[in-house]
Protein backbone atom coordinates (compact mmCIF):
# COMPACT_ATOMS: atom_id res chain seq x y z
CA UNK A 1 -111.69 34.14 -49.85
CA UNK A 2 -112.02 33.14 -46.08
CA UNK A 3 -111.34 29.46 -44.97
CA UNK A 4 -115.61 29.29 -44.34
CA UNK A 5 -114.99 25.55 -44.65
CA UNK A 6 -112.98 25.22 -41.42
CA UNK A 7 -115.07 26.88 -39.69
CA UNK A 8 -118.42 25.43 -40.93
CA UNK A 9 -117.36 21.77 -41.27
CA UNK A 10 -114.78 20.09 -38.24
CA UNK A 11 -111.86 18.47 -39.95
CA UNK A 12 -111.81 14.76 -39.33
CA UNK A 13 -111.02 11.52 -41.58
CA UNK A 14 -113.36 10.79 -44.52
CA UNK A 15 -116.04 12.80 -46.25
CA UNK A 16 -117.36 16.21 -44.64
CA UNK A 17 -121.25 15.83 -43.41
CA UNK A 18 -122.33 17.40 -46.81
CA UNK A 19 -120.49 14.50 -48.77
CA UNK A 20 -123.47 11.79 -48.24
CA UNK A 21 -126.01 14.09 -49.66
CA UNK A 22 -123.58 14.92 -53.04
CA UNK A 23 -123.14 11.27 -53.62
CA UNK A 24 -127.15 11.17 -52.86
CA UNK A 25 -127.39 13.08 -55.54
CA UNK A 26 -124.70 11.25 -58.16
CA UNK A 27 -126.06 8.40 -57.58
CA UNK A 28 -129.63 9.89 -58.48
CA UNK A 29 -128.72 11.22 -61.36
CA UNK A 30 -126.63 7.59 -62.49
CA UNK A 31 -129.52 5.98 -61.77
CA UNK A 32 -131.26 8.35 -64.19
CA UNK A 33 -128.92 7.52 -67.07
CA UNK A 34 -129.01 3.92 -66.77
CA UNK A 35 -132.48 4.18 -66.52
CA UNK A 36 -132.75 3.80 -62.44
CA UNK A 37 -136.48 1.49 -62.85
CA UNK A 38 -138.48 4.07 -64.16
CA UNK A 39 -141.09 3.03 -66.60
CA UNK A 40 -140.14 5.95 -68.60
CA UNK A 41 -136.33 5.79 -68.54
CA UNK A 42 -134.66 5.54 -71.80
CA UNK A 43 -132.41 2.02 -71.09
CA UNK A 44 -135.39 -0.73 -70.14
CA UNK A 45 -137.47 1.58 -73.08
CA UNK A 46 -135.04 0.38 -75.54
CA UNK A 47 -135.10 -3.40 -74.54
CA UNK A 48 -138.70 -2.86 -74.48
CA UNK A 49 -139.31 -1.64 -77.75
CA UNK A 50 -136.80 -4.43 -79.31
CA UNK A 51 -138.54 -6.88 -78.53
CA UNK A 52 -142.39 -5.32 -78.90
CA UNK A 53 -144.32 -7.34 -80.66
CA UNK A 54 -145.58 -4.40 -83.15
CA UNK A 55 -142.05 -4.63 -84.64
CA UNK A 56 -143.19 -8.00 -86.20
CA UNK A 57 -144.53 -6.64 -88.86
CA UNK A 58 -141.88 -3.91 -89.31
CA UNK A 59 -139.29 -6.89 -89.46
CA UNK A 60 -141.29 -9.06 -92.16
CA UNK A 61 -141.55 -5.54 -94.22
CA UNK A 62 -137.91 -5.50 -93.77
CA UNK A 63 -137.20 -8.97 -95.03
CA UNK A 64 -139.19 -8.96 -98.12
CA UNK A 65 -137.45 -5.75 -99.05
CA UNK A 66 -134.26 -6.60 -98.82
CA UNK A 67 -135.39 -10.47 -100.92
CA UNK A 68 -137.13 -8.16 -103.78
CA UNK A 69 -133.51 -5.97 -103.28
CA UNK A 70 -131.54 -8.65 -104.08
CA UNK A 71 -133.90 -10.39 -106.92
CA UNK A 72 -134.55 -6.70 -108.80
CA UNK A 73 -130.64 -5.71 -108.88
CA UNK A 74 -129.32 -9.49 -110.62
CA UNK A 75 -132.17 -9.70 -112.54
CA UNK A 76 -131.05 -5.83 -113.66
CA UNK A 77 -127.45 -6.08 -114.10
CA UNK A 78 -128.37 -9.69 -115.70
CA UNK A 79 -130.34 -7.31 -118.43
CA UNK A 80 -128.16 -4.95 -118.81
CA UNK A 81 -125.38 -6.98 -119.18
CA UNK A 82 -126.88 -9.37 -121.63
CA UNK A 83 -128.25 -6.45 -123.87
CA UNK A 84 -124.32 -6.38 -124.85
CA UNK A 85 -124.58 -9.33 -126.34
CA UNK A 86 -127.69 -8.42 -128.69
CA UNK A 87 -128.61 -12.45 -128.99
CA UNK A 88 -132.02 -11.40 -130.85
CA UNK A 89 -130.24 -9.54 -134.27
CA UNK A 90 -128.45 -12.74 -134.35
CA UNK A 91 -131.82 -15.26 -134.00
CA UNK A 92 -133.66 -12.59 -136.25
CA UNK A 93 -130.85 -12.39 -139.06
CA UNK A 94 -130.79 -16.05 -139.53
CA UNK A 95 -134.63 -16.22 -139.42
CA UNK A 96 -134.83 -13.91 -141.77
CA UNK A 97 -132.24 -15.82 -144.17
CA UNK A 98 -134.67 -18.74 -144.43
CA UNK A 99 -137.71 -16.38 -145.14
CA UNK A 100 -135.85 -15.07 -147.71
CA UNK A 101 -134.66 -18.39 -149.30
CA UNK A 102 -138.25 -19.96 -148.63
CA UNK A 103 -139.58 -16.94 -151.17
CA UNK A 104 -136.90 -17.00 -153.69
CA UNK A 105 -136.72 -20.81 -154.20
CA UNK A 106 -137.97 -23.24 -151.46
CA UNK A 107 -141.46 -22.36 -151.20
CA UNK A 108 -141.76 -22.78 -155.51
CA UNK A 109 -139.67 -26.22 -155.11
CA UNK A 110 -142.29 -27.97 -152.50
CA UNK A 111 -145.01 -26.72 -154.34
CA UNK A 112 -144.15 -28.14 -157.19
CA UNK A 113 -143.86 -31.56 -156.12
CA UNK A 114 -146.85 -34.59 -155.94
CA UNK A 115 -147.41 -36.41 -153.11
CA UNK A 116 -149.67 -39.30 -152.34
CA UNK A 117 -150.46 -40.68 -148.86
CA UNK A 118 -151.51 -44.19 -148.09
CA UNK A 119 -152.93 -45.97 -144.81
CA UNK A 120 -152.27 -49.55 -143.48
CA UNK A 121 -154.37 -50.83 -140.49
CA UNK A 122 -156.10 -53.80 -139.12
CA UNK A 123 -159.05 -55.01 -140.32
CA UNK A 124 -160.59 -54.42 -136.89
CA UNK A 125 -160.46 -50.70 -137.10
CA UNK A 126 -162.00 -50.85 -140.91
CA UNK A 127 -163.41 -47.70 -142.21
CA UNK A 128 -165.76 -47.63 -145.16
CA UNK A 129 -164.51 -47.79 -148.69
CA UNK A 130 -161.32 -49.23 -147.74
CA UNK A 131 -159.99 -51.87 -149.94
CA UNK A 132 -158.99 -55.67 -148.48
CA UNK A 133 -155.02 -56.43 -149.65
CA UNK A 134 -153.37 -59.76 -147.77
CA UNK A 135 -155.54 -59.27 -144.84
CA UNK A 136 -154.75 -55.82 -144.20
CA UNK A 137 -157.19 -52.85 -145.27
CA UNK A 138 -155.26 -49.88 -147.32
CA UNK A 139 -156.79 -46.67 -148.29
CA UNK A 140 -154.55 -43.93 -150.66
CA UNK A 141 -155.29 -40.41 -150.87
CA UNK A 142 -154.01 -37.71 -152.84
CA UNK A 143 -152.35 -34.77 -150.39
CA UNK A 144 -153.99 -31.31 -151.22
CA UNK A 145 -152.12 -28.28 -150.59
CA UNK A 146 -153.40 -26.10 -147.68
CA UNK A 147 -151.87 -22.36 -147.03
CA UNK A 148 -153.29 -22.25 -143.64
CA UNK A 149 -151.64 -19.78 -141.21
CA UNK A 150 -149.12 -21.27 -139.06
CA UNK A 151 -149.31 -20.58 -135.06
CA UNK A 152 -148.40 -17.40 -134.31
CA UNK A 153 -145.14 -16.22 -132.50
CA UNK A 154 -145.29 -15.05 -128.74
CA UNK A 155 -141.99 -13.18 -129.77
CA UNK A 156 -141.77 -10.14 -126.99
CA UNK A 157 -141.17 -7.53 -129.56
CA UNK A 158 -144.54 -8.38 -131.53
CA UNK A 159 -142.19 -9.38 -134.22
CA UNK A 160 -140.63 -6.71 -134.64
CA UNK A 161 -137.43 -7.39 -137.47
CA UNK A 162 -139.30 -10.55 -138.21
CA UNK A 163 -139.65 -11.19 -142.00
CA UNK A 164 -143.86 -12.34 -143.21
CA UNK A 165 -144.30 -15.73 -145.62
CA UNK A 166 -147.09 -17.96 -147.27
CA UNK A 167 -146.88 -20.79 -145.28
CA UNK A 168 -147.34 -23.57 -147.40
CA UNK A 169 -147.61 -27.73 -146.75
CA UNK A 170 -149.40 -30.91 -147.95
CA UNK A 171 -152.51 -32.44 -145.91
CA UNK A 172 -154.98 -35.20 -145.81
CA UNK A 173 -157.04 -37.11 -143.16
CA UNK A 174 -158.13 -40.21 -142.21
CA UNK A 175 -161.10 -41.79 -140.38
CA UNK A 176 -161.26 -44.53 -138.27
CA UNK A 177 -164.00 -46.18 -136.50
CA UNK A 178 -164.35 -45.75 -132.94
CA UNK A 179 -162.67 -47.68 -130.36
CA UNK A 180 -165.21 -47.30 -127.66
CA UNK A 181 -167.20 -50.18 -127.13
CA UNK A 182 -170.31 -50.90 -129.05
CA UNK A 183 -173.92 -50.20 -127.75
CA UNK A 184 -172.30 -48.20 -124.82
CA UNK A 185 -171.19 -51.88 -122.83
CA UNK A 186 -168.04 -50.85 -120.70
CA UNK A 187 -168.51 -54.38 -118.40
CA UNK A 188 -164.81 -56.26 -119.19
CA UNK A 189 -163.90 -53.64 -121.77
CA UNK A 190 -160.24 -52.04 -122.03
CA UNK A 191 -157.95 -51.03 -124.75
CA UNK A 192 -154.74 -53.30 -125.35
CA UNK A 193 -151.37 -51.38 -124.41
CA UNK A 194 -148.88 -49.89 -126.70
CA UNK A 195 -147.47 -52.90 -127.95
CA UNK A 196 -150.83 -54.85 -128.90
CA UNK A 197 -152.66 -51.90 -129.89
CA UNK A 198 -154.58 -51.59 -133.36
CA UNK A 199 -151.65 -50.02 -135.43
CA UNK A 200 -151.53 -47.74 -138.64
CA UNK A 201 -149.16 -47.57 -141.11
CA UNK A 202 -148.16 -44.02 -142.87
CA UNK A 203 -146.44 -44.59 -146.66
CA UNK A 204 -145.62 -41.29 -148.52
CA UNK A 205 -145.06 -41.05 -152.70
CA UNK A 206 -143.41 -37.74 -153.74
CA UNK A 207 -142.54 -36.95 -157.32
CA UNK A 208 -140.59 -33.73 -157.85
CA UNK A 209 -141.10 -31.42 -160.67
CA UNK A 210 -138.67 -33.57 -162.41
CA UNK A 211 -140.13 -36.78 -162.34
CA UNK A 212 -137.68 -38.19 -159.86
CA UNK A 213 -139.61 -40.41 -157.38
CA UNK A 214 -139.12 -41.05 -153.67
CA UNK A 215 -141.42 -43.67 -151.51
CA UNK A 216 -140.77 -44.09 -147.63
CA UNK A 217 -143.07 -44.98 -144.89
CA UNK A 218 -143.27 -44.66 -141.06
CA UNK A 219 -142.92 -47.42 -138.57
CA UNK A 220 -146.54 -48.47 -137.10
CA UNK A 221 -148.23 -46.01 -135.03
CA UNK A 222 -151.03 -47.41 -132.25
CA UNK A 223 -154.20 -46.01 -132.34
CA UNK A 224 -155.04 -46.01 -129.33
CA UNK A 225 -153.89 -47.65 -126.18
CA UNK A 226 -154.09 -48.22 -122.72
CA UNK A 227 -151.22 -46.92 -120.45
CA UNK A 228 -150.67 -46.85 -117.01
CA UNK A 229 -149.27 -44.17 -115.18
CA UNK A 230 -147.78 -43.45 -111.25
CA UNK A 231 -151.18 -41.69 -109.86
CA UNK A 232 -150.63 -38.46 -107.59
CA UNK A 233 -150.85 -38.74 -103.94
CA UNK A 234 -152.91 -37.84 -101.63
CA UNK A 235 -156.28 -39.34 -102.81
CA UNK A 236 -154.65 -41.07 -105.83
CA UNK A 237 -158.19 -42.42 -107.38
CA UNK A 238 -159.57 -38.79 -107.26
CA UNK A 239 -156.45 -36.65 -108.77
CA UNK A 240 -156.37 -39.46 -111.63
CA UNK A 241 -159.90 -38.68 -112.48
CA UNK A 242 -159.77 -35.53 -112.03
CA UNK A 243 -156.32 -34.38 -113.01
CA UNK A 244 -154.95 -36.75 -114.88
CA UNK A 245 -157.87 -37.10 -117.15
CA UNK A 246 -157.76 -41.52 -116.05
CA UNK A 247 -159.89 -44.37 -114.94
CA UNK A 248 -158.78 -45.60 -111.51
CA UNK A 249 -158.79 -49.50 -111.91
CA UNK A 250 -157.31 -52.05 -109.56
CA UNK A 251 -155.20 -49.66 -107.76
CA UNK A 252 -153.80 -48.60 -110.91
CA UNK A 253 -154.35 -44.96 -113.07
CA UNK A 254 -155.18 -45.85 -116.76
CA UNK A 255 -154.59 -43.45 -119.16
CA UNK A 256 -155.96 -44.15 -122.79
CA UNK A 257 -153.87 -42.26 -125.50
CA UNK A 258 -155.30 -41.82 -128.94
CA UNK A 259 -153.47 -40.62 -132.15
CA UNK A 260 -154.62 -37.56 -133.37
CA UNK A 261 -151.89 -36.39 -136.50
CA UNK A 262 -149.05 -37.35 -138.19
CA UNK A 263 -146.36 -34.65 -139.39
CA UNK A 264 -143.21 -34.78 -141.51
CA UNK A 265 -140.84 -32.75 -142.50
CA UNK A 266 -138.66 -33.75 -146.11
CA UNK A 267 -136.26 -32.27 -147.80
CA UNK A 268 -134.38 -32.92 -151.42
CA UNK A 269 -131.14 -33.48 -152.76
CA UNK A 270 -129.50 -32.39 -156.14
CA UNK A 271 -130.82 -34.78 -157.86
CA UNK A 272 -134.08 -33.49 -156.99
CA UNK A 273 -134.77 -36.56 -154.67
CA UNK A 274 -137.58 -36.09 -151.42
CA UNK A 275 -136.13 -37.67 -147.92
CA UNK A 276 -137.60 -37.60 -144.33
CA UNK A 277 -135.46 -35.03 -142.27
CA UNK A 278 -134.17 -36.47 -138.64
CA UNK A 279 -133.37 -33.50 -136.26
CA UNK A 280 -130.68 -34.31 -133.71
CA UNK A 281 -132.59 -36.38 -130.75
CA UNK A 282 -132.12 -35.08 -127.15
CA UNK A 283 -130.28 -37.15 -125.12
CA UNK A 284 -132.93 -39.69 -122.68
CA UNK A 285 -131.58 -41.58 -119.83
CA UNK A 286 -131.00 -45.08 -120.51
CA UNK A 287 -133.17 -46.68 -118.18
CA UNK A 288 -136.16 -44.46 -119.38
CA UNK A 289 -137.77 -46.74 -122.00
CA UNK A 290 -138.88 -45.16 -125.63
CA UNK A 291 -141.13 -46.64 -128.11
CA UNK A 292 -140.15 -47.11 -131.21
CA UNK A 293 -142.14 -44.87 -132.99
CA UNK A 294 -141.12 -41.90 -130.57
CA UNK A 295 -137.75 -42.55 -131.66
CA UNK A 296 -138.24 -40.91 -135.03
CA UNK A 297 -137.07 -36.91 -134.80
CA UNK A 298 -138.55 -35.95 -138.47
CA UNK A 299 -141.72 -34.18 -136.59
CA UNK A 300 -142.71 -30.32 -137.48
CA UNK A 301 -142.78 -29.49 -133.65
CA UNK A 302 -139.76 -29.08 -131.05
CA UNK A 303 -142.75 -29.14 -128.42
CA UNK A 304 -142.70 -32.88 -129.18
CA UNK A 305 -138.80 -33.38 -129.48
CA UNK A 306 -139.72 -33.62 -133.31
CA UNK A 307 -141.60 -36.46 -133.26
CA UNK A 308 -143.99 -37.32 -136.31
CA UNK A 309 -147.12 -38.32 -134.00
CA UNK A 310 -149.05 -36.25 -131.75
CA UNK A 311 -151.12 -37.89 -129.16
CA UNK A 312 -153.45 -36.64 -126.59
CA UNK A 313 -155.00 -37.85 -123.58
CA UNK A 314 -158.74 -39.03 -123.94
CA UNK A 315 -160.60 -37.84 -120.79
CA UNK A 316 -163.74 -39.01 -122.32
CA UNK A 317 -162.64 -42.56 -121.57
CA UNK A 318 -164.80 -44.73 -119.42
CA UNK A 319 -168.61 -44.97 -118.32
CA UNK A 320 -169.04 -42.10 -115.91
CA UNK A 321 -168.33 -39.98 -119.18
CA UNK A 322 -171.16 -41.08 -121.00
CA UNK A 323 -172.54 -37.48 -121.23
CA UNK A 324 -172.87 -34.30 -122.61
CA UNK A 325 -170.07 -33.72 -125.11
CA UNK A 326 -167.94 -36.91 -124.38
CA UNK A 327 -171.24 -39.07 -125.02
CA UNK A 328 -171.09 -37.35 -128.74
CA UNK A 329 -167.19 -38.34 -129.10
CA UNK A 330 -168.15 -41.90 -128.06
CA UNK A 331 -169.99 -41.90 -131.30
CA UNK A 332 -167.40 -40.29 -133.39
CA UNK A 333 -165.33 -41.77 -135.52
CA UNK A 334 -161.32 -41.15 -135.02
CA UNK A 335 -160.01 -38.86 -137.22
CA UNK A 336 -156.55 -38.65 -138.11
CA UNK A 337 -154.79 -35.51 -140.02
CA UNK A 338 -151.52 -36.34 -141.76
CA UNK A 339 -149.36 -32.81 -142.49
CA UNK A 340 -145.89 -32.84 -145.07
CA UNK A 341 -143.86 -30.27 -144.44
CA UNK A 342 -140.63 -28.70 -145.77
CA UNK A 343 -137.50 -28.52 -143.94
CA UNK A 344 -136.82 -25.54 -145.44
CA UNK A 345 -139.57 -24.18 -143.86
CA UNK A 346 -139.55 -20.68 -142.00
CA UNK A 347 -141.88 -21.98 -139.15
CA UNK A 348 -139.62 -24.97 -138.68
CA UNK A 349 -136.28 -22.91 -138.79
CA UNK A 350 -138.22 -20.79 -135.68
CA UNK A 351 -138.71 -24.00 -133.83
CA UNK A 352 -135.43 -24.92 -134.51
CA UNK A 353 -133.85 -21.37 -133.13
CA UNK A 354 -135.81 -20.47 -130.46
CA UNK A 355 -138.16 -23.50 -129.30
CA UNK A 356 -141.64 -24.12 -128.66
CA UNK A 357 -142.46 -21.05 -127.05
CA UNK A 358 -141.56 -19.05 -130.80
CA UNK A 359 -140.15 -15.82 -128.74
CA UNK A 360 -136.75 -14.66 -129.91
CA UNK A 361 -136.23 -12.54 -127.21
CA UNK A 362 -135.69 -8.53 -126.54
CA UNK A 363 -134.04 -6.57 -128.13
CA UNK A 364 -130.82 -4.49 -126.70
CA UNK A 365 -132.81 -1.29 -125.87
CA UNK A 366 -135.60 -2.95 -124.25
CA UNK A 367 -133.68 -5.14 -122.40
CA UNK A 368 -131.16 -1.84 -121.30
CA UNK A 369 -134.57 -0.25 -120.41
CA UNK A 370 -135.91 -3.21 -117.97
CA UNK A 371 -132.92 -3.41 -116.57
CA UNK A 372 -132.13 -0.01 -115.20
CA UNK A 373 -135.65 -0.06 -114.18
CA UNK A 374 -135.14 -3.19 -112.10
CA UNK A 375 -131.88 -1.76 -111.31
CA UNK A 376 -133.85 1.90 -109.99
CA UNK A 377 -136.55 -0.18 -108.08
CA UNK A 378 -134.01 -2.25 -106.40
CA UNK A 379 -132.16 0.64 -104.59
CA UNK A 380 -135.39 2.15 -103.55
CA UNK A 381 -136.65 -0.91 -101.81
CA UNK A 382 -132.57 -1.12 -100.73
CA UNK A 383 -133.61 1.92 -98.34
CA UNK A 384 -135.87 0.27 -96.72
CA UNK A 385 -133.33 -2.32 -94.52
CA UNK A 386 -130.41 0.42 -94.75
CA UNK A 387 -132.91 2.51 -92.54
CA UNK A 388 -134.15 0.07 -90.05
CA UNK A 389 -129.76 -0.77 -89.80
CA UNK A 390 -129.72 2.95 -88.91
CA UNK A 391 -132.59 2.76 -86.26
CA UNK A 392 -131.19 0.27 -85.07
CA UNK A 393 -127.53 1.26 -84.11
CA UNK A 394 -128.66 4.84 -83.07
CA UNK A 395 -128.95 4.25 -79.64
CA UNK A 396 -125.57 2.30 -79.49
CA UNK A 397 -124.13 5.16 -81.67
CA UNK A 398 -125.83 7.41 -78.86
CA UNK A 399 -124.60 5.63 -75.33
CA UNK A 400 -120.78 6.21 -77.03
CA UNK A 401 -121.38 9.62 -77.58
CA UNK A 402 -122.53 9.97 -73.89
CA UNK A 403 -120.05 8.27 -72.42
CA UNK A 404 -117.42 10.14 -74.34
CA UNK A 405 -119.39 13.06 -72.64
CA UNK A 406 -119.13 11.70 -69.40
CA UNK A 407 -115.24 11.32 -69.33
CA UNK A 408 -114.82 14.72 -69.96
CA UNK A 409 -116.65 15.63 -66.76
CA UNK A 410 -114.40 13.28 -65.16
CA UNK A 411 -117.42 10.94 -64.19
CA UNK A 412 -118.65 7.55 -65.93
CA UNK A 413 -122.11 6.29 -65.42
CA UNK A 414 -121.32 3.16 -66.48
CA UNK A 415 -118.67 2.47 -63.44
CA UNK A 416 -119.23 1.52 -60.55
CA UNK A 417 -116.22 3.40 -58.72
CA UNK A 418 -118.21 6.47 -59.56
CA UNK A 419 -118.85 7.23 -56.09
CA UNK A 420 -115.28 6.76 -55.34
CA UNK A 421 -114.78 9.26 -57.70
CA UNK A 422 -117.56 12.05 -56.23
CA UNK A 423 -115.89 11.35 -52.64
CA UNK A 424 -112.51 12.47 -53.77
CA UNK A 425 -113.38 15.75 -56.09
CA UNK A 426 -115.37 16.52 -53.08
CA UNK A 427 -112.97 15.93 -50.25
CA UNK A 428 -110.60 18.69 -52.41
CA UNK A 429 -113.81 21.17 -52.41
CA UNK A 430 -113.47 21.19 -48.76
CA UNK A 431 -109.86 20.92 -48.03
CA UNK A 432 -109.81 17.08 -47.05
CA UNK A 433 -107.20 15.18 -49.07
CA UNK A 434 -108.04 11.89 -49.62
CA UNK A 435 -106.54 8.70 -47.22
């Protein structure tokens, strides 16, 4: 082709008069990529939209996804891996041992047996038809038999595997006079604590079928008492009214505790002998203080670490109760239910398997079930944050792709010797060779 450039253009040093306008238009079209200032360019969009603050919720979305994530997939391999294991044929095979005994033998053995309860107290808390013996009143009452149904499981396969019985144990009751003050006077009245309370004494005669006999009686029991506990904060006088069930008196939460039964549990030995049963007590801190008659462990209930007594909080106690149903307990008498029970017993074995709560537990399939569930519902909500991760390195994942681009045309927006560059591809358009 003709040598139109040599004619058109004038040689000379540097870039030919057409050269300003092509770097013009490079740097207009860098200035493009890297956004150039223009509301709608894609690089100040991106900070923009980072930082927006309609990604707030977006983000909090995100988070609790990815926490549920987390919790859903150990809590499902946790099931799944534990259904291996099969704990509940275990618990329900050794349950099922004792229901099985309890019909055969047990249950025939403690029903066989007499038993005879007697009461010690202070003359102070006198009942009627009590008789007087060296200063103390005594009253002895034959135990009747009671078949009552037991309390029922919370087991999570609605006892499935589990074994039915006739529960069977030995009651009686007492009844005390009230410890509230007479004629409704609370002015200067309070109950003694623990140590100086009013105090019961439990003594038990069992004869077996045999005519073997076997006496043994409980240490004293209080009554009732006053105890004083560390109130709740803030507004300590209203939470110990209100929560703790107290009277709020000199800067102190009283608590009044009254006795409400007594349970055993006995067992016999080849001679056909009747003992109390200890359980193994948990193990208390030392500086934690126990009373003596909550160190006994020959209770029916784990709730209570086995201990015989069961007391309860009386939030009746004190004068701004004097109404509606607590005004009718202030005129009560106390009344006191005293249970014997077998240790051979199937609802005691339970306690003694599986705890208060009576549950033994899933079985393998169910827990296999729940735990791919949690497993299937964990990925899911896994999307959610492995999405947003994607969003969010897409335009970095982008800008490398387009500067990859970029060096094939022999240009980079990113540098700043771009224009260096235009200058010399277009000095060799026109014949010019660089200086």
């Amino acid at each position: 082709p003709p040598q139109a450039s040599h004619h058109v253009l004038p040689p000379g040093p540097g870039l030919p008069p057409l050269a300003p306008s092509m770097a013009f238009a490079a740097a207009a079209v860098m200035g493009a990529r890297r956004g150039g200032g223009r509301p709608g360019a894609r690089g100040p969009l991106t900070m923009r939209y980072s930082h927006d603050s309609g990604l707030t919720g977006l983000n909090v979305a995100t988070g609790i996804s990815t926490c549920a994530c987390s919790a859903l997939l150990c809590a499902g391999i946790g099931a799944v891996v534990s259904s291996f294991t099969d704990v509940r044929s275990v618990l329900v095979q050794e349950y099922d041992e004792r229901v099985n005994e309890w019909k055969n033998s047990e249950r025939d053995r403690f029903e066989g047996a007499w038993l005879q309860v007697s009461a010690a107290w202070n003359a102070s808390l006198a009942t009627l038809d009590a008789d007087m013996a060296d200063g103390v009143l005594n009253q002895t009452k034959a135990m009747k038999v009671s078949e009552a149904d037991d309390r029922s499981f919370h087991d999570a396969e609605a006892g499935d595997g589990l074994l039915s019985y006739s529960p069977l144990k030995f009651q009686s009751s007492f009844k005390f006079a009230s410890y509230y003050p007479k004629d409704g006077v609370w002015e200067g009245f309070s109950l003694p604590p623990r140590t100086e309370a009013q105090a019961v004494i439990i003594e038990l005669a069992m004869r077996s079928r045999n005519g073997t006999m076997s006496r043994f009686a409980l240490n004293p029991l209080p009554l009732a008492y006053d105890e004083t506990v560390h109130e709740g904060t803030p507004a300590p006088e209203r939470k110990c009214r209100s929560e703790q069930g107290g009277t709020w008196m000199n800067r102190q939460c009283h608590l009044v505790k009254r006795l409400n039964a007594i349970c055993v549990q006995v067992y016999h030995d080849e001679a056909g002998a009747w003992h109390l049963h200890s359980k193994i007590a948990p193990p208390l801190p030392d500086h934690i203080p126990v009373p003596s008659f909550q160190r006994h462990t020959f209770g029916c209930d784990v709730a209570s670490d086995w201990h015989p007594a069961e007391y309860s909080t009386d939030r009746c106690w004190g004068p701004q109760h004097g109404q509606g149903d607590c005004l009718a307990q202030q005129a009560e008498d106390q009344i006191i239910h005293v249970t014997v029970r077998s240790a051979r017993d199937p609802f005691i074995r339970a306690g003694e398997l599986v705890g208060s709560n009576l549950d033994f537990g899933m079985s393998k399939v169910t827990q296999r079930a729940y735990g791919f569930t949690m497993l299937v519902l964990g990925v899911c909500l896994g999307l959610v944050p492995v999405v947003r991760l994607y969003l969010a390195c897409r335009p970095t994942i982008r800008s490398k792709w387009a500067d990859s681009d970029d060096d094939t045309r022999k240009f980079s927006y990113g540098d700043e010797d771009g224009l260096s560059n235009i200058g010399a591809a277009t000095a060799g358009v026109y014949g010019h060779t660089p200086a």
